[in-house]
N, C-alpha and C. Protein backbone atom coordinates (compact mmCIF):
# COMPACT_ATOMS: atom_id res chain seq x y z
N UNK A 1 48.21 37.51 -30.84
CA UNK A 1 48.98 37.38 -32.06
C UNK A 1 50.27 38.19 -31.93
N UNK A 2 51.41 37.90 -32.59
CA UNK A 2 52.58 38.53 -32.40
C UNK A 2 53.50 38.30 -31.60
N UNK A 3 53.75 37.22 -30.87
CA UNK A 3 54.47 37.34 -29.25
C UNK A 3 56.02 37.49 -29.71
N UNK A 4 56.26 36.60 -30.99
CA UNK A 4 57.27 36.23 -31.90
C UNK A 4 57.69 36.73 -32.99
N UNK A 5 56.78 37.45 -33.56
CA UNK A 5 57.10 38.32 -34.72
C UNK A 5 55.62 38.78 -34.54
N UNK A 6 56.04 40.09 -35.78
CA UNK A 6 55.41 41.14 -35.64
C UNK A 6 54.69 41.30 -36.95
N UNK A 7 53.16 41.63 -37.50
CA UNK A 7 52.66 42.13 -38.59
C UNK A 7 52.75 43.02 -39.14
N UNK A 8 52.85 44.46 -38.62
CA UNK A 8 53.30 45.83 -38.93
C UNK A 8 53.69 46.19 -40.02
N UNK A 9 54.53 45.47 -40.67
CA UNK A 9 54.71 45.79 -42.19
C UNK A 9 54.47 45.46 -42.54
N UNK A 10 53.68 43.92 -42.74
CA UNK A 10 52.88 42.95 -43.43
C UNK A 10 51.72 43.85 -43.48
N UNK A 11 50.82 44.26 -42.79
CA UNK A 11 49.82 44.18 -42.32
C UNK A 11 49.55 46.38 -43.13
N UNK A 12 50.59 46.71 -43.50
CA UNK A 12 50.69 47.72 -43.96
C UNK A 12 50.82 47.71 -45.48
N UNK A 13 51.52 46.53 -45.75
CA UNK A 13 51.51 46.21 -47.45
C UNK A 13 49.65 45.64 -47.34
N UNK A 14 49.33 45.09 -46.60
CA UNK A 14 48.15 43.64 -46.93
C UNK A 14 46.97 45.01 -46.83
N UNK A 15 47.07 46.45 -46.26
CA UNK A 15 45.96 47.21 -46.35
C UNK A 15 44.71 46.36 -46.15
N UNK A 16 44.69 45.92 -45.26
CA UNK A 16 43.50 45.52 -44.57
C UNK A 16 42.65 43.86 -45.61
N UNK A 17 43.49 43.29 -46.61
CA UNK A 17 43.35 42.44 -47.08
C UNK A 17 43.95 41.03 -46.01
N UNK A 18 43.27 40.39 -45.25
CA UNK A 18 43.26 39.19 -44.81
C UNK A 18 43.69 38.10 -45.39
N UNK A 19 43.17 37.54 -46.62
CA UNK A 19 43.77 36.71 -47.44
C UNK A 19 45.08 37.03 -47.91
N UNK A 20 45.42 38.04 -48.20
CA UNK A 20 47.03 38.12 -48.10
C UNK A 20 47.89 37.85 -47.65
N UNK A 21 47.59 38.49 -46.27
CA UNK A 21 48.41 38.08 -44.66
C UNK A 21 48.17 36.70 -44.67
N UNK A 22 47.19 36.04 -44.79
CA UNK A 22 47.18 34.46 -44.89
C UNK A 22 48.12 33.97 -45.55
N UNK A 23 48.45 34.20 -46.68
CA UNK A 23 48.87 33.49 -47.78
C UNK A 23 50.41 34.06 -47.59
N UNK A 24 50.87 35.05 -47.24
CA UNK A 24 52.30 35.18 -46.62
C UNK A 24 52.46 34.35 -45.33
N UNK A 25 51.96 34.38 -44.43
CA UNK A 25 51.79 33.31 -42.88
C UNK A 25 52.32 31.80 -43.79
N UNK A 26 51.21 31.42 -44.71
CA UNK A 26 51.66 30.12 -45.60
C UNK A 26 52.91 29.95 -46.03
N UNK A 27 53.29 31.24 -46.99
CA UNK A 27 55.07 31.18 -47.63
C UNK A 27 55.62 31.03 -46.59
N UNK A 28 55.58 31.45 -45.44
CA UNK A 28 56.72 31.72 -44.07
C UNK A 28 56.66 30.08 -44.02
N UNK A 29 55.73 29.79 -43.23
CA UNK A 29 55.73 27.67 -43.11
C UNK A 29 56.06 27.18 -43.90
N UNK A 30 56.03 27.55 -45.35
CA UNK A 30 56.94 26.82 -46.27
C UNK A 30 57.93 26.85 -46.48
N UNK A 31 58.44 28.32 -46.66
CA UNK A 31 59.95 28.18 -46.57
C UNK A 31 60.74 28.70 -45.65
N UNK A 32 60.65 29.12 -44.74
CA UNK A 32 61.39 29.68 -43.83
C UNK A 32 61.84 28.51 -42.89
N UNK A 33 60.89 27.86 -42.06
CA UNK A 33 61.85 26.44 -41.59
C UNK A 33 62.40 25.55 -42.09
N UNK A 34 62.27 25.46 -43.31
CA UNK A 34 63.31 24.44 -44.54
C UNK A 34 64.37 25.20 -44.54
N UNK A 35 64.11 26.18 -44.94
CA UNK A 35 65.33 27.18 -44.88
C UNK A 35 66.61 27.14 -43.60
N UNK A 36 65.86 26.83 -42.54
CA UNK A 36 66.43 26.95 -41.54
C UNK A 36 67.50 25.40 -40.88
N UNK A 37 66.48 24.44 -41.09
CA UNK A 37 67.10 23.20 -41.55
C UNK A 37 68.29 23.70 -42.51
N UNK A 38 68.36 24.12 -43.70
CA UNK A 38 69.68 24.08 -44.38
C UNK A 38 70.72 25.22 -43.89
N UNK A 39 69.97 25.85 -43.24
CA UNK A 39 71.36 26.74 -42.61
C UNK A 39 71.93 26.48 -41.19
N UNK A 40 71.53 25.65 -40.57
CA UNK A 40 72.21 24.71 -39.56
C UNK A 40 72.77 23.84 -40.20
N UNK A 41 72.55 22.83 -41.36
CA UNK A 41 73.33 21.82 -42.09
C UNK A 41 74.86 22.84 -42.44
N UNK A 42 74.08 23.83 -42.89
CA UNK A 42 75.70 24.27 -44.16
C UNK A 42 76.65 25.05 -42.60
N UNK A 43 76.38 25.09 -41.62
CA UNK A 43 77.24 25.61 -40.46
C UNK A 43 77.71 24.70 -40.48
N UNK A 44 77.17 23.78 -39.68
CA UNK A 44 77.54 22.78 -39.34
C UNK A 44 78.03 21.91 -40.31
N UNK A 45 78.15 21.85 -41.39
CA UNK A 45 79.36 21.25 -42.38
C UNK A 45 80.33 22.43 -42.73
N UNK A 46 80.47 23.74 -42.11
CA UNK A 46 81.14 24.82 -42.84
C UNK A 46 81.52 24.89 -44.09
N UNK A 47 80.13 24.73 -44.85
CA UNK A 47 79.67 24.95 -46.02
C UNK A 47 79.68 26.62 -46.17
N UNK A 48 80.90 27.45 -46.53
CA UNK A 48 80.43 28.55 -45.85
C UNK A 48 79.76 29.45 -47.37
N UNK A 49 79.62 28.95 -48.38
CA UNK A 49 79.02 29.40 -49.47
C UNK A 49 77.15 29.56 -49.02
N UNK A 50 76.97 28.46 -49.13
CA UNK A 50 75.75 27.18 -48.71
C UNK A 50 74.84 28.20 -47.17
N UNK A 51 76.22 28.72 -46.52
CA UNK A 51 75.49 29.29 -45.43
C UNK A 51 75.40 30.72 -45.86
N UNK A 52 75.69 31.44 -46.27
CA UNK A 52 75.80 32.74 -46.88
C UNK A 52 74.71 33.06 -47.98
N UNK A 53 74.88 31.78 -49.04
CA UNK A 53 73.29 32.09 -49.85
C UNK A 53 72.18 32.06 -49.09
N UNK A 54 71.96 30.72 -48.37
CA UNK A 54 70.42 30.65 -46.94
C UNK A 54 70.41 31.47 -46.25
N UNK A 55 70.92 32.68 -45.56
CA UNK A 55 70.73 33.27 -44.75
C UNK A 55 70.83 34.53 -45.81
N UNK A 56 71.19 34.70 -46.99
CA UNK A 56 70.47 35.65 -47.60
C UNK A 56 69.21 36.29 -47.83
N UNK A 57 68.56 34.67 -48.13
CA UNK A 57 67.66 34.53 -49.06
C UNK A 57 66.65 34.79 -47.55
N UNK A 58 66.97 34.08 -46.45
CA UNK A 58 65.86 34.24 -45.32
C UNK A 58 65.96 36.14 -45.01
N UNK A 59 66.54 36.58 -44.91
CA UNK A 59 66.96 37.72 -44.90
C UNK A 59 65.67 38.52 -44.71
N UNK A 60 65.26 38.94 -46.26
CA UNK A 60 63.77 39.42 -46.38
C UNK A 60 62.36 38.61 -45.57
N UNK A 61 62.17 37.83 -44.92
CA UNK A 61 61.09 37.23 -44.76
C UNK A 61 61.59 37.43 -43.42
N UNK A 62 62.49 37.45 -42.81
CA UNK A 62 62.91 38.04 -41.66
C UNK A 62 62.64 38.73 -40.70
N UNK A 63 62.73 39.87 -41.82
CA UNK A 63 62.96 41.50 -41.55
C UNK A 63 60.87 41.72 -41.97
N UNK A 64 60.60 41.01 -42.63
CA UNK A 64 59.34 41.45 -43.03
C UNK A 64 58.44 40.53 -41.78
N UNK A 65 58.98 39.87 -41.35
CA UNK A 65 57.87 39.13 -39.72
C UNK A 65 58.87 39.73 -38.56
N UNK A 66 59.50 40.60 -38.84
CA UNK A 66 60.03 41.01 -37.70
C UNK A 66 59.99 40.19 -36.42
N UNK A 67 61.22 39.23 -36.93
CA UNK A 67 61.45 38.36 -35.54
C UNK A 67 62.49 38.77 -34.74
N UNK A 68 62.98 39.91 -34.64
CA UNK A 68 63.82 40.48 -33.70
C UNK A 68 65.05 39.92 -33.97
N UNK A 69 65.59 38.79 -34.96
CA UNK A 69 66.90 38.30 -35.01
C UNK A 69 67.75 38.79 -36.46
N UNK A 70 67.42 39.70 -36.94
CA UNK A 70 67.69 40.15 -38.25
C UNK A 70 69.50 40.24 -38.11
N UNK A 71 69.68 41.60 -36.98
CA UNK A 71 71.10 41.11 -36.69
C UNK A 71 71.62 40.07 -36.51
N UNK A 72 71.25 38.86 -36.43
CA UNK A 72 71.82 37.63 -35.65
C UNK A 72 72.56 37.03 -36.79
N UNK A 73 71.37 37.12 -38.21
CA UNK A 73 71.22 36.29 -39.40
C UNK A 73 72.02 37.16 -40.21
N UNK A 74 71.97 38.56 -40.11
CA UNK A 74 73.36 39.11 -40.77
C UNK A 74 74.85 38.38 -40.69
N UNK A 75 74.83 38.09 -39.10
CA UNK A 75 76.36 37.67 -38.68
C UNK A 75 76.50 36.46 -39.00
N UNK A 76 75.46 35.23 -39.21
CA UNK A 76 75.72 34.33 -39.77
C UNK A 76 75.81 34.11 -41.10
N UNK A 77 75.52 35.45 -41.83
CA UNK A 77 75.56 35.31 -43.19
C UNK A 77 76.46 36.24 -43.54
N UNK A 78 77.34 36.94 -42.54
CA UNK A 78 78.96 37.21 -43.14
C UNK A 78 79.81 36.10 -42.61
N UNK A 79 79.49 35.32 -41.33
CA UNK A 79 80.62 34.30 -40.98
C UNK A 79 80.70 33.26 -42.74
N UNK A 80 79.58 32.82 -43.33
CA UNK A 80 79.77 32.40 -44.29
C UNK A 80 80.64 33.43 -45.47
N UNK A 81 79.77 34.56 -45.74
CA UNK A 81 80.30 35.20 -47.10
C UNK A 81 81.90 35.41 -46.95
N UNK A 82 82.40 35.68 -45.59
CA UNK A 82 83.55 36.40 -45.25
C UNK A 82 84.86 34.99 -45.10
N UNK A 83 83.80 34.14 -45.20
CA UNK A 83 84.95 32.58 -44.23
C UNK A 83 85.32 32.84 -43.36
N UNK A 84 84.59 32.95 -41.97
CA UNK A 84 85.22 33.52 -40.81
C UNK A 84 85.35 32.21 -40.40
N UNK A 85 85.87 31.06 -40.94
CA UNK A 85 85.42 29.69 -40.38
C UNK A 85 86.21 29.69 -39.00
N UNK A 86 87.14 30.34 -38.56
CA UNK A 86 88.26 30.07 -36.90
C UNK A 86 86.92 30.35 -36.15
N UNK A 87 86.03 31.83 -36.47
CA UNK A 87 84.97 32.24 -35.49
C UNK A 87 84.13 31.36 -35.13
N UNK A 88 83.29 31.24 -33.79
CA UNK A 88 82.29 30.46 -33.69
C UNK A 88 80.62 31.24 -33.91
N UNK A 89 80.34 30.52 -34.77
CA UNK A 89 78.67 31.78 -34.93
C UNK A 89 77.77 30.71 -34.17
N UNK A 90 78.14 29.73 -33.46
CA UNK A 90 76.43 28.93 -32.87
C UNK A 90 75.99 29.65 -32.23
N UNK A 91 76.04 31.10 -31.31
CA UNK A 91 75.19 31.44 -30.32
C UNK A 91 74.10 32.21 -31.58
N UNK A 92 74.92 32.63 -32.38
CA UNK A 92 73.97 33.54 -33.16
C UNK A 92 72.85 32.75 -33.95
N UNK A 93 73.74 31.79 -34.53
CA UNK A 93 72.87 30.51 -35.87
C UNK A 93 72.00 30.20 -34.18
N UNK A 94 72.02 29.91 -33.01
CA UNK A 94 71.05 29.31 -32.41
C UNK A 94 69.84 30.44 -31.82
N UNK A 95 70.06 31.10 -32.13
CA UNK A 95 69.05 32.45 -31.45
C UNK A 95 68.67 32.90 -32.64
N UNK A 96 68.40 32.51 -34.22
CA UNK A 96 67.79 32.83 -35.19
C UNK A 96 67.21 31.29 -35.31
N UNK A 97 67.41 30.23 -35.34
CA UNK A 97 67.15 28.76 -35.49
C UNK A 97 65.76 28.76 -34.43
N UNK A 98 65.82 29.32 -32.98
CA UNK A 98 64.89 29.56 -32.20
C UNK A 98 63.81 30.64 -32.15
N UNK A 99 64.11 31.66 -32.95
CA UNK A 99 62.89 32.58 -33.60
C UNK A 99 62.06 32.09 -34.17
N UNK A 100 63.01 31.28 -35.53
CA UNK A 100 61.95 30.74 -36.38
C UNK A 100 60.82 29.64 -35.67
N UNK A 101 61.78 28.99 -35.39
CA UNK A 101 60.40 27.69 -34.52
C UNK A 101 59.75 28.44 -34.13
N UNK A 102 59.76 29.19 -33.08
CA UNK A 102 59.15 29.92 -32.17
C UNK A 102 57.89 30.77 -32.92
N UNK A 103 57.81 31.42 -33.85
CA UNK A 103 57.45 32.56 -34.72
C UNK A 103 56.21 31.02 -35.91
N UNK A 104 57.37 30.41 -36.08
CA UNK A 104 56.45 29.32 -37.33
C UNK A 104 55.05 28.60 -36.10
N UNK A 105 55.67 28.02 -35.00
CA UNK A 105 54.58 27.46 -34.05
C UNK A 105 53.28 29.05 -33.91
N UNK A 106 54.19 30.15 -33.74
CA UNK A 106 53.02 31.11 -33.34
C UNK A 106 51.99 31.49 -34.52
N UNK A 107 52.33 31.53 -35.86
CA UNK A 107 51.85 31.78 -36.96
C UNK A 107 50.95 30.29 -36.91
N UNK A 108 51.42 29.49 -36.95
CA UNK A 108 50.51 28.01 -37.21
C UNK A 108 49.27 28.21 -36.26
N UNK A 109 49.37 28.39 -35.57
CA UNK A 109 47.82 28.79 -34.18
C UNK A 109 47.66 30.20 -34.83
N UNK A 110 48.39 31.24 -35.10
CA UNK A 110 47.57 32.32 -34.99
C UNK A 110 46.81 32.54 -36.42
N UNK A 111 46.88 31.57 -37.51
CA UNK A 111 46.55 31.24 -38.64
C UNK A 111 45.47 30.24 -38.88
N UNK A 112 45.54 29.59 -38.18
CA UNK A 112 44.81 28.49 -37.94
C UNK A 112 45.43 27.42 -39.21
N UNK A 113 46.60 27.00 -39.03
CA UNK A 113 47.30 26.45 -40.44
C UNK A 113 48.00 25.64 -39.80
């Protein structure tokens, strides 16, 4: 478990409650790759409002599965807040876009979900 993100703070709020950690593993598959779908859309339309709220909002669920891309999703969520639209953010939007898959596939097996 973990190869992709990390429990550690989950697993420190959940005090040894299982069904918890379940039921966060669940919120993550629900919204975190939808989420992610719309923050490749709003780049890629330089929607830069659109990308700045989604990468807010993923922000916390982030930082709380510790997928190692927290910085990444900052920078794509000032290229939006800031309109850095001349800059290019795909290396970053693509190395947070690939956590999540990565992290949602590992949670789906390590959940059994």
């Amino acid at each position: 478990m973990g190869k992709h993100y990390k429990l550690d703070k989950l697993e420190a709020l959940a005090d040894g409650d299982q069904s918890f950690l379940e039921a966060l593993a669940e919120t993550f598959l629900e919204e975190v790759p939808a989420d992610a779908i719309i923050l490749k859309q709003a780049v890629n339309d330089k929607n830069m409002l659109q990308t700045y709220q989604t990468a807010h909002k993923m922000k916390p669920t982030i930082e709380m599965f510790d997928l190692g891309v927290l910085n990444n999703l900052i920078e794509v969520q000032n290229w939006g807040k800031l309109e850095k639209i001349e800059e290019n953010i795909s290396k970053d939007l693509d190395t947070v876009l690939n956590a999540v898959e990565n992290a949602a596939a590992e949670i789906k097996a390590d959940f059994n979900l």
